[in-house]
Protein backbone atom coordinates (compact mmCIF):
# COMPACT_ATOMS: atom_id res chain seq x y z
CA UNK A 1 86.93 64.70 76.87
CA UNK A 2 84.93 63.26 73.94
CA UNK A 3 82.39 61.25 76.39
CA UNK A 4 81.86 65.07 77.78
CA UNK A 5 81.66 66.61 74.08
CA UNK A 6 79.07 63.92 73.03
CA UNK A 7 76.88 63.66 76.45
CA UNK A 8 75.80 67.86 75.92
CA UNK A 9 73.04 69.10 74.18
CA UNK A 10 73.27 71.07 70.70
CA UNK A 11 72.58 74.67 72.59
CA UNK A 12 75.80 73.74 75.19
CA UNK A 13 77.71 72.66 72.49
CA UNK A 14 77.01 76.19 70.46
CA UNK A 15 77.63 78.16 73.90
CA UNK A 16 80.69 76.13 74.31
CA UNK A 17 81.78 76.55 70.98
CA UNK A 18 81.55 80.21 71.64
CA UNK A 19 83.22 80.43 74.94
CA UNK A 20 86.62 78.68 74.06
CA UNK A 21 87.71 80.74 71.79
CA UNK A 22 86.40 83.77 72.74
CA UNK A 23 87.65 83.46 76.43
CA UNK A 24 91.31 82.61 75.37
CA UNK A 25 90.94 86.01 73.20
CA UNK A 26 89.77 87.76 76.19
CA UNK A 27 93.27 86.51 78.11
CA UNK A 28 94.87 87.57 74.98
CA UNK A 29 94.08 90.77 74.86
CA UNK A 30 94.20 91.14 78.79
CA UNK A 31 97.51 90.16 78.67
CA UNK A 32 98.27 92.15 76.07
CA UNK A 33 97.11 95.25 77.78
CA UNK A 34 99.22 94.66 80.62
CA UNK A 35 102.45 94.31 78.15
CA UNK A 36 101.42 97.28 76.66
CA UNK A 37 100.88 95.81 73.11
CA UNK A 38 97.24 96.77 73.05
CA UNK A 39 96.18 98.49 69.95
CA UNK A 40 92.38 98.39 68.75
CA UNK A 41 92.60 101.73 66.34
CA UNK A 42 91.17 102.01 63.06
CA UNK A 43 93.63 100.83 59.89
CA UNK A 44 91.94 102.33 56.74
CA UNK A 45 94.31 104.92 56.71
CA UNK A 46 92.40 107.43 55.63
CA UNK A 47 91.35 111.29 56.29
CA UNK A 48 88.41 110.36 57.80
CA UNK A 49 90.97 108.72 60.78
CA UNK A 50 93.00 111.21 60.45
CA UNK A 51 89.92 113.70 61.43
CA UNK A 52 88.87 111.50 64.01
CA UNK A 53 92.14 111.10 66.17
CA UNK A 54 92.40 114.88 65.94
CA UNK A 55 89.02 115.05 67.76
CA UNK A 56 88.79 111.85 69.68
CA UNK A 57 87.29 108.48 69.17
CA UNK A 58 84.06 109.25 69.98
CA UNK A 59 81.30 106.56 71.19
CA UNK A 60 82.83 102.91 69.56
CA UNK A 61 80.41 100.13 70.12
CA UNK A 62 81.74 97.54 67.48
CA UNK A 63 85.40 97.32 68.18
CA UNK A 64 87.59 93.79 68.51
CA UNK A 65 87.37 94.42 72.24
CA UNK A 66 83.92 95.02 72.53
CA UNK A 67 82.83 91.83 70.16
CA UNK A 68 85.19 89.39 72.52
CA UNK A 69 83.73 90.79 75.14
CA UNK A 70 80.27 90.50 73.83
CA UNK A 71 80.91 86.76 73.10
CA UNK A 72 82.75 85.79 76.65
CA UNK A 73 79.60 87.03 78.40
CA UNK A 74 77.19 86.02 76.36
CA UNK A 75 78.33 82.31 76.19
CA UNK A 76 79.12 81.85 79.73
CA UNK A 77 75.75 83.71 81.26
CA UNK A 78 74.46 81.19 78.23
CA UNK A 79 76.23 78.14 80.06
CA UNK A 80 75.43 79.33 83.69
CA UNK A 81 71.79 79.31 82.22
CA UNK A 82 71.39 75.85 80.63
CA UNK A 83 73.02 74.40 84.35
CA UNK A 84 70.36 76.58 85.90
CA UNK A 85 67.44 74.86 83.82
CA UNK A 86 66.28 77.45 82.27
CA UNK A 87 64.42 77.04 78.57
CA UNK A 88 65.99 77.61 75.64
CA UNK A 89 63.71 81.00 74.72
CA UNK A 90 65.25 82.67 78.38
CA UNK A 91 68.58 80.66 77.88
CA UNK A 92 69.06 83.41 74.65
CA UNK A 93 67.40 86.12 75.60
CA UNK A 94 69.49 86.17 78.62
CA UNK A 95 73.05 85.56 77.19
CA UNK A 96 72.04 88.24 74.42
CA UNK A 97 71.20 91.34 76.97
CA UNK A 98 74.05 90.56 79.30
CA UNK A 99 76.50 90.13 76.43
CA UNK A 100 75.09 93.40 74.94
CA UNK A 101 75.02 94.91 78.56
CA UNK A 102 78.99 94.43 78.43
CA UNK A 103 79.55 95.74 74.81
CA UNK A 104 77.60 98.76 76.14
CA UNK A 105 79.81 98.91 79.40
CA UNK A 106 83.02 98.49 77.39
CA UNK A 107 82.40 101.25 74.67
CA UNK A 108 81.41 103.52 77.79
CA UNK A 109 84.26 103.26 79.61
CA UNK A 110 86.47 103.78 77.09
CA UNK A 111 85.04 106.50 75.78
CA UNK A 112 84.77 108.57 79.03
CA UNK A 113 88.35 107.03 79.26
CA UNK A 114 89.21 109.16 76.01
CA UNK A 115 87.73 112.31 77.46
CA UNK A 116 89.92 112.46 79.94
CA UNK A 117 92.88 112.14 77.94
CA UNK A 118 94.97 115.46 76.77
CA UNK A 119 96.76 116.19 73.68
CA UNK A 120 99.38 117.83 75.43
CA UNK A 121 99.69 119.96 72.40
CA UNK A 122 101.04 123.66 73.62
CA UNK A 123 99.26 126.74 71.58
CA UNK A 124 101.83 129.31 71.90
CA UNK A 125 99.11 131.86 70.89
CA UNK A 126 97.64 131.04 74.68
CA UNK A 127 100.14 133.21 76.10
CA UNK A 128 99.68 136.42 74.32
CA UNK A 129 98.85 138.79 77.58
CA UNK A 130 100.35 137.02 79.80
CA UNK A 131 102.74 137.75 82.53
CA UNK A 132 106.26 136.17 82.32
CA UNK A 133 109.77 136.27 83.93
CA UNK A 134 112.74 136.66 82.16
CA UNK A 135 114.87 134.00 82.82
CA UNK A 136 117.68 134.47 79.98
CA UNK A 137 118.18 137.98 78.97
CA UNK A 138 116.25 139.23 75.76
CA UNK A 139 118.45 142.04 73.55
CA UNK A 140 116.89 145.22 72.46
CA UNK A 141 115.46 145.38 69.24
CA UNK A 142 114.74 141.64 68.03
CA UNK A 143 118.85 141.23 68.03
CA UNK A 144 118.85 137.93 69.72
CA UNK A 145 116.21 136.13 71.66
CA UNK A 146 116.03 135.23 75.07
CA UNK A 147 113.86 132.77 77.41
CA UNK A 148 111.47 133.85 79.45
CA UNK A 149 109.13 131.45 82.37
CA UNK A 150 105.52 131.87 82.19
CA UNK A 151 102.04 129.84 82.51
CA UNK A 152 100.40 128.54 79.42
CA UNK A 153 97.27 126.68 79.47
CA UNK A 154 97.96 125.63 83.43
CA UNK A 155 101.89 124.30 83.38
CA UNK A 156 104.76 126.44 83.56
CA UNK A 157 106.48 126.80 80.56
CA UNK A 158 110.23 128.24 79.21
CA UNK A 159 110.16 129.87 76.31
CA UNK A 160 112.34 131.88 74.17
CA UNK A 161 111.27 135.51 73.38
CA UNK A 162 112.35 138.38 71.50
CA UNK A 163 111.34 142.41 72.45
CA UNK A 164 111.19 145.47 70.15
CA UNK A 165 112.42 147.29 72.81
CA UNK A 166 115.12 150.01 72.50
CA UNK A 167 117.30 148.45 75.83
CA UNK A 168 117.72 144.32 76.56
CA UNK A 169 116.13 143.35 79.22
CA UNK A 170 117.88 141.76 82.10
CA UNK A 171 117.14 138.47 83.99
CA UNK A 172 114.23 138.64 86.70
CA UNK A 173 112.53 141.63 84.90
CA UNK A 174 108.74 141.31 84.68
CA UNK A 175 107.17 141.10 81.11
CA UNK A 176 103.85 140.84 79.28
CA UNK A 177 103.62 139.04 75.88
CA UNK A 178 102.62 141.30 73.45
CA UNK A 179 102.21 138.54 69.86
CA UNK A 180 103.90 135.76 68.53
CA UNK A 181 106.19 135.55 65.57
CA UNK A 182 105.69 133.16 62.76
CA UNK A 183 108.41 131.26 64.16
CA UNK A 184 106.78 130.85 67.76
CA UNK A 185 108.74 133.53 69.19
CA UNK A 186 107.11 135.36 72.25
CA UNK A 187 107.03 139.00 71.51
CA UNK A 188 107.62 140.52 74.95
CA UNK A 189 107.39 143.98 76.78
CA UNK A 190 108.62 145.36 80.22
CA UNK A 191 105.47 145.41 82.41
CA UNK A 192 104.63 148.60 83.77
CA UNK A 193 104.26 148.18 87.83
CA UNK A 194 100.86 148.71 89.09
């Protein structure tokens, strides 16, 4: 191993000297992505994270993930280079674009990744007009709630309502939600048949 060390150049030694380590992060964090112990968020803590998970991560270029990967490229296009012959000037300029081509690649995919993600946050305020079926009875006059099924924001939804109306209404009736309460209560109505 030391006859191997000491027979390469100083430019093989620097590429080499990047590529250990930053390969053996790159299995790292592989394998932690597969055990699901990947994290690469932001730890200040602050409100400006606080803002920015609310509205996604946005376009990342310098993240842990995207410098490994940055440094795993760019040493072993480096490496591939020097075996290839090539002079030191294309040797760099080489290892530099491609390793910058990944961090590019990397930061692209996961932010179109993050756009496709959904909060899965419900806005009960969504459903104010529509059309619902009882599905637990609702007493007259805000004397008790009952549930109701309707679709919200494209998924079916059960939730528990409450009419101002002088009679309950019975399972399977058809109603339309009026408002909301300040407790996320679905104000409801009979529907009037068409």
């Amino acid at each position: 191993m030391s006859d191997w060390w000491s027979a390469l150049t100083a430019l093989e030694k620097i590429y080499w000297g990047f590529a250990i380590p930053s390969s053996l992060a790159f299995l790292i964090i592989l394998l932690m992505t597969f055990i699901g112990g990947d994290s690469d968020h932001d730890m200040d803590g602050g409100a400006d994270s606080d803002v920015a998970a609310d509205h996604g991560a946005g376009f990342q270029f310098f993240t842990i993930k995207n410098l490994v990967g940055f440094f795993t490229i760019f040493a072993w296009t480096g490496l591939a280079c020097i075996s290839a012959g090539y002079s030191t000037p294309v040797v760099l300029i080489v290892s530099i674009v491609s390793g910058t081509a990944m961090m590019v690649a990397m930061a692209a995919i996961f932010y179109f990744i993050s756009k496709l993600a959904e909060t899965g946050n419900l806005n009960i305020r969504n459903s104010i007009g529509n059309i619902a079926e009882v599905y637990l009875p609702i007493p007259a006059t805000r004397n008790g709630f009952g549930k109701v099924h309707l679709k919200v924001q494209g998924t079916f939804q059960e939730l528990e309502a409450v009419t101002d109306e002088e009679t309950d209404i019975p399972t399977g009736s058809v109603v339309v939600v009026t408002d909301v309460t300040t407790n996320d209560l679905l104000i409801v109505k009979r529907s009037k048949p068409n």
